[in-house]
Every structure is written in structure tokens, then in C-alpha cells.
Protein backbone atom coordinates (compact mmCIF):
# COMPACT_ATOMS: atom_id res chain seq x y z
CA UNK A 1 122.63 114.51 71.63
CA UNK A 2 123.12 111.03 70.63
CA UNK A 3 126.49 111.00 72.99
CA UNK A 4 124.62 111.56 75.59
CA UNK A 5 122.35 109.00 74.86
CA UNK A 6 124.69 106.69 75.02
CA UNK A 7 126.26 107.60 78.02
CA UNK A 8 122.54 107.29 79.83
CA UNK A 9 122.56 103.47 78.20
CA UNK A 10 126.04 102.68 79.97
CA UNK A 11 124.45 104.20 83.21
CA UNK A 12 121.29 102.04 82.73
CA UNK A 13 123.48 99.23 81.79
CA UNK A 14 125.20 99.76 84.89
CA UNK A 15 122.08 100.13 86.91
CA UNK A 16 121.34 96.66 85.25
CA UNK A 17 124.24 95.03 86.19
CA UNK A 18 124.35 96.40 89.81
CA UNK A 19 120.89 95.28 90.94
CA UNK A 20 122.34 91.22 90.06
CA UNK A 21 124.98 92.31 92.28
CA UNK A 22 122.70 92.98 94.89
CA UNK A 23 120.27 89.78 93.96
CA UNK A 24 123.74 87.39 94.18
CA UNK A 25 124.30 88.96 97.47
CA UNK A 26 121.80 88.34 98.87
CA UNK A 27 121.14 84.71 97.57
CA UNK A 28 125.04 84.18 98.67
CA UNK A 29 124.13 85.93 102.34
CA UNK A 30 121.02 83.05 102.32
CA UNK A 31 122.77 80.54 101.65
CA UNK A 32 125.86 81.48 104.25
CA UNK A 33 123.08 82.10 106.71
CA UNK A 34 121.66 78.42 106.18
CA UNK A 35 124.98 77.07 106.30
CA UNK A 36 124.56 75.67 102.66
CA UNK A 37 127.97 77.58 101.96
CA UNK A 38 131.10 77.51 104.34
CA UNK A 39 131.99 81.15 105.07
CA UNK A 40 135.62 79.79 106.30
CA UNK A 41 136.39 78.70 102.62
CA UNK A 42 138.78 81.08 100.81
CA UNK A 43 136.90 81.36 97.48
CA UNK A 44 133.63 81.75 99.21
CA UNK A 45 134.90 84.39 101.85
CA UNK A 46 136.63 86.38 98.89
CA UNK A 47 133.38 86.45 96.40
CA UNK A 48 131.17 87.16 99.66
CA UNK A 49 133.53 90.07 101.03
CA UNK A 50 133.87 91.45 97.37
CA UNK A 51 130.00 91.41 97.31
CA UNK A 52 129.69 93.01 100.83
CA UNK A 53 132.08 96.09 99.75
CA UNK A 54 130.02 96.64 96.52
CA UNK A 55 126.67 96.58 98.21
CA UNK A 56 126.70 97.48 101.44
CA UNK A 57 128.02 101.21 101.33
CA UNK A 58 124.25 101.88 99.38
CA UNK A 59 122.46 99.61 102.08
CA UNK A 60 123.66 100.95 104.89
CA UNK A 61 121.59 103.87 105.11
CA UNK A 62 118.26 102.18 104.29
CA UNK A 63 119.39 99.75 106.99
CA UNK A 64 119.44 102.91 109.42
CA UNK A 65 116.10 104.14 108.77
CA UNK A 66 113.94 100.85 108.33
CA UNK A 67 112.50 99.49 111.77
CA UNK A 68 113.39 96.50 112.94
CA UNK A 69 111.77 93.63 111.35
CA UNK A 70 112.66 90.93 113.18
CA UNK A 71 115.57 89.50 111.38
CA UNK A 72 114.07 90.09 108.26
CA UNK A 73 116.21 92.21 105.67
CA UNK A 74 114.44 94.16 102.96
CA UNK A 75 116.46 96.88 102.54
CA UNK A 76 118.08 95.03 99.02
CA UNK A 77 114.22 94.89 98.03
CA UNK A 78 114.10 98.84 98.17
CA UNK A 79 117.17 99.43 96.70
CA UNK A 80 116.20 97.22 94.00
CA UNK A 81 112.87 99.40 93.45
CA UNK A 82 114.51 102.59 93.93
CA UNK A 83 117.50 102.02 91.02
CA UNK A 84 114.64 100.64 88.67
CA UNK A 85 112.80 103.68 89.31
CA UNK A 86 115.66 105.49 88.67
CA UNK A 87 116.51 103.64 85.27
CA UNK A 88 112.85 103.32 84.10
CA UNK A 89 111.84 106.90 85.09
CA UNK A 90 114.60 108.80 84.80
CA UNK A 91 117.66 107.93 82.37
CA UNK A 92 115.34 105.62 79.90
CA UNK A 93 112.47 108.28 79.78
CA UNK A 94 115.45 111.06 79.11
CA UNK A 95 116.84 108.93 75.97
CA UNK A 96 113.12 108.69 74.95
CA UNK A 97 111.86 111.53 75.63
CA UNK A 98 108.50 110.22 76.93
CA UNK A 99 107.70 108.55 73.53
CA UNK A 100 109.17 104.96 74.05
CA UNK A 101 106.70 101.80 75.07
């Protein structure tokens, strides 16, 4: 049992380090869009395509099924909420067992 507890801890480490992906994303996709950062340089296109790969294959498909909100992008907001869920609820609660505040 304690092996897989600690394989749920990677996965919520994971989870951790996955949703600052997503929050640097989309600070870096801010900042592109107010032209505070130069797309056309090299470092900036390679960290901001790197980003895109790693993000946008689990966006995508909230993309498809939220309306269109008038330029406004929330779908990293709900994929935010739905891997916390899914760390708080579901991996943390199963190395607890329902007994950890």
C-alpha cells in the first residue's frame, strides 16, 4: 500500500506542476497578445510553442464545447478546476482515505 501511495503523490505532484504550465501559458499568450513579448524572437517562439504542445491537446476540447465568449478564453480556468478536483478529490482523498484535513 504505501507504493501506491507514492505513486498517487508523483501523480499529484504532476497535477501540481502541470496546472503552472497552464498558468505560464497563459500569462505568456497575454503578454504575446499585448505585444509586451515579440512572438518573432527565437527564445520566445520556442518556450511559447513548447507551451502550446503541452497545453493545448487538453484545451482543445473544452475550447469545442464552451460558447463563444467574445474573445474571452476560460477554458485554462476549467481545466485548472477540473485537475484540482481531480487531485483534491480523488488521488489525495485515496492516500488519505477520507481522514486527512
Amino acid at each position: 500500500m504505501h507504493g501506491l501511495n507514492a505513486l498517487f503523490g508523483f501523480i499529484a505532484w504532476l497535477i501540481d506542476l502541470y496546472i503552472w504550465v497552464i498558468i505560464i501559458a497563459a500569462v505568456m499568450s497575454w503578454l504575446i497578445a499585448f505585444d509586451v513579448v515579440n512572438r518573432r524572437n527565437r527564445a520566445v517562439y520556442m518556450i511559447y510553442d513548447a507551451l502550446y504542445r503541452l497545453t493545448d491537446p487538453a484545451l482543445r476540447p473544452i475550447r469545442k464545447r464552451l460558447p463563444d465568449l467574445g474573445g474571452l478564453d476560460i477554458s485554462p480556468l476549467i481545466l485548472i478546476l477540473a485537475l484540482i478536483f481531480l487531485r483534491n478529490v480523488v488521488i489525495i482523498g485515496w492516500i488519505c482515505g477520507g481522514v486527512c484535513v
